[in-house]
C-alpha atoms as a PDB file:
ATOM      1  CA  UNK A   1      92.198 258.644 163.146  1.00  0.00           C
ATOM      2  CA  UNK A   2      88.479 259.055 161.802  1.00  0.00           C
ATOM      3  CA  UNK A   3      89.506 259.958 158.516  1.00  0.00           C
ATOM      4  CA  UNK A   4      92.098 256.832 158.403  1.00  0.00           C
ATOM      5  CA  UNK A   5      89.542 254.339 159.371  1.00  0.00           C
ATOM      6  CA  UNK A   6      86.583 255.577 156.790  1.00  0.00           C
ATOM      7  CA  UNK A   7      89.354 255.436 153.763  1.00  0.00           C
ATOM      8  CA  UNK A   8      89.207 251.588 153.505  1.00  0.00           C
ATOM      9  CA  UNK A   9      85.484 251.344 153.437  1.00  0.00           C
ATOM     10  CA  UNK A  10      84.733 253.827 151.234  1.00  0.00           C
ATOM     11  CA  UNK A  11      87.742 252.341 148.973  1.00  0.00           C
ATOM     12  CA  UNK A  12      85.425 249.261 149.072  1.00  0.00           C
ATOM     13  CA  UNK A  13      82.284 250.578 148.604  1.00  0.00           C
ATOM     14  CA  UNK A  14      82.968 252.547 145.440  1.00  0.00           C
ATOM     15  CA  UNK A  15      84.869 249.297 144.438  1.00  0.00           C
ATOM     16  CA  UNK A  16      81.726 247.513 144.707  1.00  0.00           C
ATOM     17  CA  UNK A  17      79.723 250.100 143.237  1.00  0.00           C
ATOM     18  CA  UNK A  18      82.444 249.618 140.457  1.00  0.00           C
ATOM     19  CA  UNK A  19      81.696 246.038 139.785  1.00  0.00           C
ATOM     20  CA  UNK A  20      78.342 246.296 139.787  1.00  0.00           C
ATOM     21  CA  UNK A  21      78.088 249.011 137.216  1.00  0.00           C
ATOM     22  CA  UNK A  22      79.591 246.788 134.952  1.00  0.00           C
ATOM     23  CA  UNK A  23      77.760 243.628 135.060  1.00  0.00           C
ATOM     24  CA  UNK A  24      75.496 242.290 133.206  1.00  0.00           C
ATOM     25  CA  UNK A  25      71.934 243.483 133.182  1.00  0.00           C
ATOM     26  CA  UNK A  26      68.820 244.646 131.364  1.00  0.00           C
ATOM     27  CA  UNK A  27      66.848 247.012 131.114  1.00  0.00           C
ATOM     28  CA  UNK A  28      62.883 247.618 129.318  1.00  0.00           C
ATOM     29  CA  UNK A  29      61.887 244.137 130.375  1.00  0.00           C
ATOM     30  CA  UNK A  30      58.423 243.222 130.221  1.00  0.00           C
ATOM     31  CA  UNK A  31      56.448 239.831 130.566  1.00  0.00           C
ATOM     32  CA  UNK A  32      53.019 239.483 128.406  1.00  0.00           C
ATOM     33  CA  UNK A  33      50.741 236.095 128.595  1.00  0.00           C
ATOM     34  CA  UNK A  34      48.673 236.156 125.547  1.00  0.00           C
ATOM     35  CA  UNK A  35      45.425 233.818 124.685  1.00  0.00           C
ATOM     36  CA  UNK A  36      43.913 232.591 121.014  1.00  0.00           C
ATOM     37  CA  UNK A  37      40.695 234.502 120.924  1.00  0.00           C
ATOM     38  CA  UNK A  38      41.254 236.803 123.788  1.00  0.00           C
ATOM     39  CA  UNK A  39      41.766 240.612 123.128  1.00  0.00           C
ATOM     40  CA  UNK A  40      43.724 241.126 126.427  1.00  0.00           C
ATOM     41  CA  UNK A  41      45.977 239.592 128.310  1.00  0.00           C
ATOM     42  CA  UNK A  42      48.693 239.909 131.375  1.00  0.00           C
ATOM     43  CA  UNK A  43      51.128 242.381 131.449  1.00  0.00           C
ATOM     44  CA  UNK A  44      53.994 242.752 133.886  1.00  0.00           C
ATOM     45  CA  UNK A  45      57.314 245.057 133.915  1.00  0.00           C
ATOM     46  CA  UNK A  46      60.352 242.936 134.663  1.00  0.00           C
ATOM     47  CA  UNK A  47      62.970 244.866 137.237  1.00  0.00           C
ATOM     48  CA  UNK A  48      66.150 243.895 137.135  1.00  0.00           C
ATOM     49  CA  UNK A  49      67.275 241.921 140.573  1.00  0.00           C
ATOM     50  CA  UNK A  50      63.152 241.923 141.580  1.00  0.00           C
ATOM     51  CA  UNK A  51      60.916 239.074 141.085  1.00  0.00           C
ATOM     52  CA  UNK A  52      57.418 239.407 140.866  1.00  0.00           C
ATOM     53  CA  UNK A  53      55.259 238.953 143.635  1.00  0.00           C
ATOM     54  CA  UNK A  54      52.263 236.963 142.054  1.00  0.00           C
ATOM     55  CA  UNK A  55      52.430 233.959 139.794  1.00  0.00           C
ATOM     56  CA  UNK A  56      52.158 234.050 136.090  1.00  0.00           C
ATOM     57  CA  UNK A  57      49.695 231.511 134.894  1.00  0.00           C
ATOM     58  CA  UNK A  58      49.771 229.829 131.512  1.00  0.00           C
ATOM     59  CA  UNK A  59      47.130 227.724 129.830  1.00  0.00           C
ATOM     60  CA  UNK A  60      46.799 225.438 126.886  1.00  0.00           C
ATOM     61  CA  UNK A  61      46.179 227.679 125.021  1.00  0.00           C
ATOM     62  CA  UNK A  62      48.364 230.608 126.365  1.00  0.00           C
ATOM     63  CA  UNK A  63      51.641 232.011 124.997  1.00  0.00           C
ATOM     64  CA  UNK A  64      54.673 233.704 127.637  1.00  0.00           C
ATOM     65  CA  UNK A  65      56.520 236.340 125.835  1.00  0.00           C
ATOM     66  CA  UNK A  66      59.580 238.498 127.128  1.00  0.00           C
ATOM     67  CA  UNK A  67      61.360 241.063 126.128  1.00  0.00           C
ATOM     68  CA  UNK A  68      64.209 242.696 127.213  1.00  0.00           C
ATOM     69  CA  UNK A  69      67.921 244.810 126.340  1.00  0.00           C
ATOM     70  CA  UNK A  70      70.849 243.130 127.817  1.00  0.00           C
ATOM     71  CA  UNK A  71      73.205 245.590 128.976  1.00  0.00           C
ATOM     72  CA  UNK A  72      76.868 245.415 130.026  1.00  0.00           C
ATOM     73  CA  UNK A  73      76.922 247.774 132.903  1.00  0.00           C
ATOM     74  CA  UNK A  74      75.274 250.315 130.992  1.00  0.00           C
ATOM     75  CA  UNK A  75      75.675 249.730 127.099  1.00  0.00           C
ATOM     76  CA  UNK A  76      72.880 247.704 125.529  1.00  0.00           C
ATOM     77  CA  UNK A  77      74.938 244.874 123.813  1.00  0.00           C
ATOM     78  CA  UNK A  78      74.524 241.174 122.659  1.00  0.00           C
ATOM     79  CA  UNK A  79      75.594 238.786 125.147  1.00  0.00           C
ATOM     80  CA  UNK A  80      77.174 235.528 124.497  1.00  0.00           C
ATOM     81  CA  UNK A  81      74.700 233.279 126.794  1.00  0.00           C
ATOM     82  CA  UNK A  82      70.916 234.623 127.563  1.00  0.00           C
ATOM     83  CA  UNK A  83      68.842 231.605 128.484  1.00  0.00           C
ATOM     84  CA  UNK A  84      65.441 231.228 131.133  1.00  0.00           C
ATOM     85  CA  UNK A  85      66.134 228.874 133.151  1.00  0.00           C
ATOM     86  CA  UNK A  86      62.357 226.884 133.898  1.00  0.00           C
ATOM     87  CA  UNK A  87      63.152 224.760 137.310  1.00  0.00           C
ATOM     88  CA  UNK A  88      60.655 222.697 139.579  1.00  0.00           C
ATOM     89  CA  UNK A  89      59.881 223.607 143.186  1.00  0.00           C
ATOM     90  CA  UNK A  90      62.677 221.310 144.162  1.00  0.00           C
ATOM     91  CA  UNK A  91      64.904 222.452 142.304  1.00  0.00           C
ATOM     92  CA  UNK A  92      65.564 219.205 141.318  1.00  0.00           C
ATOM     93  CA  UNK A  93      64.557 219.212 137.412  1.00  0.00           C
ATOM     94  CA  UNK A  94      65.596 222.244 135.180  1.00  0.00           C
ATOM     95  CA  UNK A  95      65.618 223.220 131.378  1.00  0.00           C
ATOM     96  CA  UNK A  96      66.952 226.408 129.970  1.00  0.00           C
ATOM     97  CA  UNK A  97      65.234 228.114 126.826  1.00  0.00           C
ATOM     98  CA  UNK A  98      67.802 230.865 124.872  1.00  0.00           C
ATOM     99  CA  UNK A  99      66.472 234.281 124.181  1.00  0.00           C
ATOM    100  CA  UNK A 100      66.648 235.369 120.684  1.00  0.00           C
ATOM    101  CA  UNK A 101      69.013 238.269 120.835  1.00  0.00           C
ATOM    102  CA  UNK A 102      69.816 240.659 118.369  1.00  0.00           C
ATOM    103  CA  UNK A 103      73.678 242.666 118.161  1.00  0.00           C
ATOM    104  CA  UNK A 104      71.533 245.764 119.889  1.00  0.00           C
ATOM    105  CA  UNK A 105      70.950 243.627 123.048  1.00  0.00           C
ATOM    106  CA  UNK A 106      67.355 243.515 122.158  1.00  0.00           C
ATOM    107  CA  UNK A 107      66.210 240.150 123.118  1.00  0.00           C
ATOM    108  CA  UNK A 108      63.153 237.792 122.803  1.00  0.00           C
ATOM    109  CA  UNK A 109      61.651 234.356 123.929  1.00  0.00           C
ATOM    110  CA  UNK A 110      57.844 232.870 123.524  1.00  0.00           C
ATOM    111  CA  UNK A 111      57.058 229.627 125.400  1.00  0.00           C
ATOM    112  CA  UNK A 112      53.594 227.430 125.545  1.00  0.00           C
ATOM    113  CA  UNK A 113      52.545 224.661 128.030  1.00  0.00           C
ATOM    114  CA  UNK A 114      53.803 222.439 124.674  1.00  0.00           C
ATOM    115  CA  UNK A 115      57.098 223.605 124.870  1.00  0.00           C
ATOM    116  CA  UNK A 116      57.734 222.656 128.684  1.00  0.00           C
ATOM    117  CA  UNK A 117      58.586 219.143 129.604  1.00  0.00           C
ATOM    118  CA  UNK A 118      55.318 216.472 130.848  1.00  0.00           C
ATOM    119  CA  UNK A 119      57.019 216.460 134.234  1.00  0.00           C
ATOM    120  CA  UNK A 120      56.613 220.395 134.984  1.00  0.00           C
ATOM    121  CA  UNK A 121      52.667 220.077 133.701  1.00  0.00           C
ATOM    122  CA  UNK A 122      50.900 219.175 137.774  1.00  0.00           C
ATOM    123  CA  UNK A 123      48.594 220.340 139.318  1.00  0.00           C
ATOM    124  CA  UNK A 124      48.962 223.376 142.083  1.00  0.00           C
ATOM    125  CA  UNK A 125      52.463 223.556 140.469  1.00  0.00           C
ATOM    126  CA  UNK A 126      55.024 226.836 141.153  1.00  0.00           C
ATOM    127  CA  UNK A 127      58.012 226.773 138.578  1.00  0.00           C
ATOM    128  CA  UNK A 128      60.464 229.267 139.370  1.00  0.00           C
ATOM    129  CA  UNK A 129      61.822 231.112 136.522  1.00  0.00           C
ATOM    130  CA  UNK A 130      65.613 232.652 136.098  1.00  0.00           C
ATOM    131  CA  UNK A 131      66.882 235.067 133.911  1.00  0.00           C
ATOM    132  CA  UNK A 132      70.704 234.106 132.980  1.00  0.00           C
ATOM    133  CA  UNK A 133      73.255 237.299 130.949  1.00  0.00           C
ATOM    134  CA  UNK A 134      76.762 236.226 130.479  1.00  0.00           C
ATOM    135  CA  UNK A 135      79.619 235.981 128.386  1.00  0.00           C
ATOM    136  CA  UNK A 136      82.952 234.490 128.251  1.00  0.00           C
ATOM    137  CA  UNK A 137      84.535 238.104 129.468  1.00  0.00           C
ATOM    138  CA  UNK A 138      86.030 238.901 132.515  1.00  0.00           C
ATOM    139  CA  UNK A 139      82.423 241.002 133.591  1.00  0.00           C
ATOM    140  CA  UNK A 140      80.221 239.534 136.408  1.00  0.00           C
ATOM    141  CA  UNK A 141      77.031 237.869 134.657  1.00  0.00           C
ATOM    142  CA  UNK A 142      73.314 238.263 135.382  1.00  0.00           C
ATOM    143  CA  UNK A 143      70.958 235.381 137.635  1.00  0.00           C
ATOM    144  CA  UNK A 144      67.889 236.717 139.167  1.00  0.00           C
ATOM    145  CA  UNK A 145      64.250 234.935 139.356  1.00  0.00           C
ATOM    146  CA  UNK A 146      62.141 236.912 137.171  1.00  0.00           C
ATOM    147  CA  UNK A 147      58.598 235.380 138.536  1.00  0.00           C
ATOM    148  CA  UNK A 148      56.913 231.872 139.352  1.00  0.00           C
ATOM    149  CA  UNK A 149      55.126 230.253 136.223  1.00  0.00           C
ATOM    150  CA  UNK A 150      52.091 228.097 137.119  1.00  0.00           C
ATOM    151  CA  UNK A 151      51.016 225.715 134.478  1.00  0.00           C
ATOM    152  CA  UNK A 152      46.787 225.471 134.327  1.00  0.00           C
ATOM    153  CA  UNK A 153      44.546 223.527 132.369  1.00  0.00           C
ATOM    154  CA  UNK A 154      40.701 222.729 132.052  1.00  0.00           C
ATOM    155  CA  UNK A 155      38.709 219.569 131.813  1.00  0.00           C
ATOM    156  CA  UNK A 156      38.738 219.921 128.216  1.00  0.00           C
ATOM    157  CA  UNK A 157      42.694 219.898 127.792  1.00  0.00           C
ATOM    158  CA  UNK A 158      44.026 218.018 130.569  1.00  0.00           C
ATOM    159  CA  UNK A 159      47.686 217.477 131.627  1.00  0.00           C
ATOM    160  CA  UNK A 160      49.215 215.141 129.490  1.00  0.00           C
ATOM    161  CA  UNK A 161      50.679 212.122 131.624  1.00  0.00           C
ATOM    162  CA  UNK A 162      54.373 212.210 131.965  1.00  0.00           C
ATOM    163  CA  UNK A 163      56.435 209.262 130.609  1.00  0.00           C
ATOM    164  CA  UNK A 164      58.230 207.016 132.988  1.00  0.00           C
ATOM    165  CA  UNK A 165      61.538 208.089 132.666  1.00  0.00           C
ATOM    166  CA  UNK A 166      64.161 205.356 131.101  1.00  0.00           C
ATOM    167  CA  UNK A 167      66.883 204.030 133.157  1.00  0.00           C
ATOM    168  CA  UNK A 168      69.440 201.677 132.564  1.00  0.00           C
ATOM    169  CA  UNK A 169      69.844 198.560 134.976  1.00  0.00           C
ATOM    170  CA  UNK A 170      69.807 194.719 134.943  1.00  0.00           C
ATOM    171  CA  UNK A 171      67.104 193.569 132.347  1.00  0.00           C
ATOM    172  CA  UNK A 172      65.472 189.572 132.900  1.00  0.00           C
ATOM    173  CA  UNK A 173      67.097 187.016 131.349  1.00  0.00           C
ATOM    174  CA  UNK A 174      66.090 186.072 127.505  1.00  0.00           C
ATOM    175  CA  UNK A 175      66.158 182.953 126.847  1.00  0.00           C
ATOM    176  CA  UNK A 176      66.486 182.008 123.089  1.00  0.00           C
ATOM    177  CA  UNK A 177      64.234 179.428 121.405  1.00  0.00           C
ATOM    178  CA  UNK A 178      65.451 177.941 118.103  1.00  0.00           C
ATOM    179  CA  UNK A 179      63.617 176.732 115.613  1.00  0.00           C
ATOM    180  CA  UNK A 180      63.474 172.848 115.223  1.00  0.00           C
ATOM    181  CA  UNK A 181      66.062 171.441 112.177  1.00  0.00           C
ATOM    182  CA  UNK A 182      63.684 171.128 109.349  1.00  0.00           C
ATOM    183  CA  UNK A 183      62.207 167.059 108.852  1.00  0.00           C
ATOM    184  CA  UNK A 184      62.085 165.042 105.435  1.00  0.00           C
ATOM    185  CA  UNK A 185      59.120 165.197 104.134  1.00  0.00           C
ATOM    186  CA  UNK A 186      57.345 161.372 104.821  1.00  0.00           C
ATOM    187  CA  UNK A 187      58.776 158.361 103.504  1.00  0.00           C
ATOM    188  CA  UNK A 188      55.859 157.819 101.166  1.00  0.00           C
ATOM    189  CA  UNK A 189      55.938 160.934  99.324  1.00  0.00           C
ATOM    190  CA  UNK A 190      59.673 160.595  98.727  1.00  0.00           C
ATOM    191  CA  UNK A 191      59.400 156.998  97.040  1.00  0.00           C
ATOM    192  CA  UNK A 192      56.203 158.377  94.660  1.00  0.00           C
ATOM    193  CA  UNK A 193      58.601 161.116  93.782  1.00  0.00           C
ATOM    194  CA  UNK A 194      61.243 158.668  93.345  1.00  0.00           C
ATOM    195  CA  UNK A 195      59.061 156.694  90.959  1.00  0.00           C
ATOM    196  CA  UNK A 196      58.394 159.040  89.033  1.00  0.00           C
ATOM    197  CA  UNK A 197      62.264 160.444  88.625  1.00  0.00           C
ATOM    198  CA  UNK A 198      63.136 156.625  87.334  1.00  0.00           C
ATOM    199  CA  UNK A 199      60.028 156.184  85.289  1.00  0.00           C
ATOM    200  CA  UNK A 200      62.176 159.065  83.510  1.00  0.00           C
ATOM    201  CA  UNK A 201      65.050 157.194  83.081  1.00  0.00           C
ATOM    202  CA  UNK A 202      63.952 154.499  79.911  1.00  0.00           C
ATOM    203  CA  UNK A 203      62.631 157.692  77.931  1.00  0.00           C
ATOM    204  CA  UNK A 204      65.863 159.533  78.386  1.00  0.00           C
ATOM    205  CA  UNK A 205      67.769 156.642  77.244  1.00  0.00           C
ATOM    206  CA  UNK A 206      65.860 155.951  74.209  1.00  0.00           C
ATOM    207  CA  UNK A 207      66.375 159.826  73.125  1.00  0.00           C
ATOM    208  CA  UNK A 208      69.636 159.421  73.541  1.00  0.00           C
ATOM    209  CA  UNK A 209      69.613 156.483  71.173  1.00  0.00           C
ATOM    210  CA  UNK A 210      67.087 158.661  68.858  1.00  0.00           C
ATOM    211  CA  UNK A 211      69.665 161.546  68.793  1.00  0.00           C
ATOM    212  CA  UNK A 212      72.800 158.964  68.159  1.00  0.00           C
ATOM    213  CA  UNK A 213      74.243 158.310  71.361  1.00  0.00           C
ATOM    214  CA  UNK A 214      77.421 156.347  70.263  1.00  0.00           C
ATOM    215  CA  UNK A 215      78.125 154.082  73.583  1.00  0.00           C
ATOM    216  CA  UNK A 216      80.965 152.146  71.370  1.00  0.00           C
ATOM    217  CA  UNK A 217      82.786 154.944  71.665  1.00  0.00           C
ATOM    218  CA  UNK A 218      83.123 154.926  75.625  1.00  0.00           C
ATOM    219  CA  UNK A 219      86.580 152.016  75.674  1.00  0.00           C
ATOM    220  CA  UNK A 220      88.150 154.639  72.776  1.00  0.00           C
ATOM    221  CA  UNK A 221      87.630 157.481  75.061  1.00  0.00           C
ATOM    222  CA  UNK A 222      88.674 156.130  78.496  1.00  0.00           C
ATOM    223  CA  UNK A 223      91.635 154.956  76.540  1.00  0.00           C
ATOM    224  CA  UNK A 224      92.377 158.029  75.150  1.00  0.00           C
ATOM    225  CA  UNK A 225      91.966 160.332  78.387  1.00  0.00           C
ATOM    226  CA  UNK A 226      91.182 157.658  81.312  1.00  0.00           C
ATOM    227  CA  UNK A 227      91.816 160.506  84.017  1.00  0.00           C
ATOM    228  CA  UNK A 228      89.334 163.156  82.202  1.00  0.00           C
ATOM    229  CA  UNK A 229      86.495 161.076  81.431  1.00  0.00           C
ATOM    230  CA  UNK A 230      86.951 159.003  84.814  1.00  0.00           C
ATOM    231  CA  UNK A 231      86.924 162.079  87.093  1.00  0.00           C
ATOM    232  CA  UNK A 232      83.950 163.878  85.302  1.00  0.00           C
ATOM    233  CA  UNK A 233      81.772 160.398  85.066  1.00  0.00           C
ATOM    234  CA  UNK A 234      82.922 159.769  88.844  1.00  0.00           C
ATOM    235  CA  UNK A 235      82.361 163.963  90.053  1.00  0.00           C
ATOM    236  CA  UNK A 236      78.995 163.570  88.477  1.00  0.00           C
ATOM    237  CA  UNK A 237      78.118 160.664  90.462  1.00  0.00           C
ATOM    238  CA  UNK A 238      79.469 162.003  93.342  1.00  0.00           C
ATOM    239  CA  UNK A 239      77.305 165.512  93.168  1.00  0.00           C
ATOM    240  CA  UNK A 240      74.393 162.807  92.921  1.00  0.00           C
ATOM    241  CA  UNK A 241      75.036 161.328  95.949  1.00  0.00           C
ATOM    242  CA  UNK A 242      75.836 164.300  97.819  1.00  0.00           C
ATOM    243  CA  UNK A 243      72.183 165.951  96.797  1.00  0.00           C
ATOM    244  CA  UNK A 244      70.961 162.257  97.907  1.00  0.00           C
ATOM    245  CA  UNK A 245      72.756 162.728 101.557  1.00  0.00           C
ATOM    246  CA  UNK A 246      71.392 166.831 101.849  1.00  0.00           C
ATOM    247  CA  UNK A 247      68.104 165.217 101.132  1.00  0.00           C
ATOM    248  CA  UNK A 248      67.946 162.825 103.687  1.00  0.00           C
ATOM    249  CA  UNK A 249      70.479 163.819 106.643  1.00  0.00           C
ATOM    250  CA  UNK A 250      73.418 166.414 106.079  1.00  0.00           C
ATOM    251  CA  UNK A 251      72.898 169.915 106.438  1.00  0.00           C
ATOM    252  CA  UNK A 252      73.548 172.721 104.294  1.00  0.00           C
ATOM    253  CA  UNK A 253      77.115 173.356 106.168  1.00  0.00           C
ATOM    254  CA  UNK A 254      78.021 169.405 105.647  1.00  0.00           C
ATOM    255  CA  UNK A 255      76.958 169.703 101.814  1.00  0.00           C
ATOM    256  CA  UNK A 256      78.340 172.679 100.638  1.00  0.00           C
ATOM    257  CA  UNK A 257      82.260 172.515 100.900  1.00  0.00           C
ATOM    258  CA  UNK A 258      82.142 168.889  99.714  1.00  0.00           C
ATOM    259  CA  UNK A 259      79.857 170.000  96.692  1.00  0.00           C
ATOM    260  CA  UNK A 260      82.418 172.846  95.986  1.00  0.00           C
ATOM    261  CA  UNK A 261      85.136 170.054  95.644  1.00  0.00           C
ATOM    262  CA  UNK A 262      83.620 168.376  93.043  1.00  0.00           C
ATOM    263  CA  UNK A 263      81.752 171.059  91.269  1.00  0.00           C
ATOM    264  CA  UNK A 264      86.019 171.994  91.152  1.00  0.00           C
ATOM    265  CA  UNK A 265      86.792 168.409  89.706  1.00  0.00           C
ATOM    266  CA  UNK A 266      83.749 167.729  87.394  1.00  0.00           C
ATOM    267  CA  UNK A 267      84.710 171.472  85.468  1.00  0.00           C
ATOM    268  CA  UNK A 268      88.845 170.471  85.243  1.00  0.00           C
ATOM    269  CA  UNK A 269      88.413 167.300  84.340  1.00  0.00           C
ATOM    270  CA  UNK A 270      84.891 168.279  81.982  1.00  0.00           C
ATOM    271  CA  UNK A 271      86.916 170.782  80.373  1.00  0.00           C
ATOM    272  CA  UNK A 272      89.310 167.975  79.459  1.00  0.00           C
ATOM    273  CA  UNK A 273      86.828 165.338  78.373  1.00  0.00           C
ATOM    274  CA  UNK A 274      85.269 167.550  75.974  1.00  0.00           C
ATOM    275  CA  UNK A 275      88.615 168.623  74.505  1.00  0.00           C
ATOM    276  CA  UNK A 276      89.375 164.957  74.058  1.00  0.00           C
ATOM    277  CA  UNK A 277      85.797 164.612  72.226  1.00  0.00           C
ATOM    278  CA  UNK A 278      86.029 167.402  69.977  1.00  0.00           C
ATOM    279  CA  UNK A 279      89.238 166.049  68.665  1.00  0.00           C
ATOM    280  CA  UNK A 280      87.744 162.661  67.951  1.00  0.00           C
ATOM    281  CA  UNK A 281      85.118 164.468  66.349  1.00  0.00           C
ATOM    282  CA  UNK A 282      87.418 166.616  64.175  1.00  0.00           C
ATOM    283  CA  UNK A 283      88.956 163.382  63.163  1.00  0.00           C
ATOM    284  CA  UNK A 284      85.971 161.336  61.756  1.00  0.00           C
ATOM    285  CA  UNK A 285      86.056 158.677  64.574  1.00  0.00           C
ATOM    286  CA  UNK A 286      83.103 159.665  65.996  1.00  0.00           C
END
């Protein structure tokens, strides 16, 4: 009866004893906080499943190296996953930094106050520090805190402040101003510039009588091509008074398609007019 009632736990306990010897693990762990222009610094052994019982304290100016061999069960090998996991004293805020492992299991990491977030760097701070082995096998990974990390500093390199975090909610209304529709320029300065645009006009004409500007020859050529020389004369007119209009109250949306229709008509039926010149021309009648 004795001997059928111990079977089952000892069955369990070298089943346990089983699993365990063939988790993850490490072994020659060891935790040294270094200082620029210091010859010696703190050095602690890291035990597997044991955290350490006083606080490891890193300045500005300090550096947090460990080193360790992964081991599954026994055999030092390279793990898939081998992070620290850095957490707050409410467990509330977390960041993981991966070891640099090697295929011997020989792993790595260095960390400064620089490389930990604004929101860990307080005052009479504890961060609580985890040691994570695992890989995407079927053996039992690795968690243990390794030791509490507390963050110092000195008057001459305070904490820097922590940025308000961002978050996403209902933002206050924008309201859009436009920019007024621009104004013709005063009444005045249009009519000088007018002026002086039809004081133009007499000079032109009298170069084109200079230059032998044949005006005879208009009743030959609206006879000979009244649609051409109609259209163009009238499209050319019409781009005048369409500049006239943008000038004084259309806008650039009203002007445009209506100045593409008759930039369309005045080259068709320009096109044609000149055709109808040149042959005059070619004849001797002009």
């Amino acid at each position: 009866m004795r001997l059928s009632s111990l079977l089952p736990q000892s069955l369990l306990l070298f089943a346990t004893l089983a699993a365990a010897a063939s988790s993850w693990t490490f072994a020659d762990g060891s935790l040294s906080v270094s200082s620029k222009g210091a010859k010696e610094g703190v050095k602690e052994k890291l035990i597997p499943l044991q955290q350490l019982s006083e606080p490891i304290s890193l300045g500005a100016t300090d550096t947090l190296k460990i080193t360790l061999t992964a081991q599954e069960g026994k055999t030092a090998k390279r793990p898939h996953q081998a992070f620290l996991l850095v957490q707050d004293q409410d467990g509330k805020l977390d960041v993981s930094y991966p070891f640099s492992v090697k295929e011997s299991g020989k792993a790595v990491i260095s960390l400064t106050q620089k490389d930990l977030p604004a929101q860990f760097l307080t005052p009479n701070t504890h961060l609580t520090t985890t040691i994570l082995l695992a890989s995407f096998s079927s053996t039992p990974g690795y968690s243990s805190p390794a030791f509490k990390l507390q963050p110092t500093s000195d008057t001459n390199t305070p904490f820097p402040a922590a940025e308000k975090a961002l978050r996403y909610g209902k933002l206050p209304e924008i309201h859009h101003v436009f920019r007024a529709d621009p104004k013709s320029p005063n009444v005045l300065i249009s009519l000088v510039f007018v002026g002086a645009v039809v004081a133009t006009l007499p000079v032109l004409a009298g170069l084109w009588l200079l230059l032998g500007a044949n005006i005879s020859s208009l009743p030959t050529a609206l006879s000979a091509s009244p649609l051409s020389h109609t259209f163009f004369l009238s499209s050319i007119a019409g781009i005048e008074a369409v500049f006239f209009l943008y000038y004084t109250s259309w806008n650039l949306f009203q002007t445009l398609p209506v100045l593409g229709v008759l930039g369309t008509v005045a080259f068709l039926s320009g096109s044609r007019a000149l055709t109808e010149v040149q042959e005059r021309r070619l004849a001797g009648t002009r």
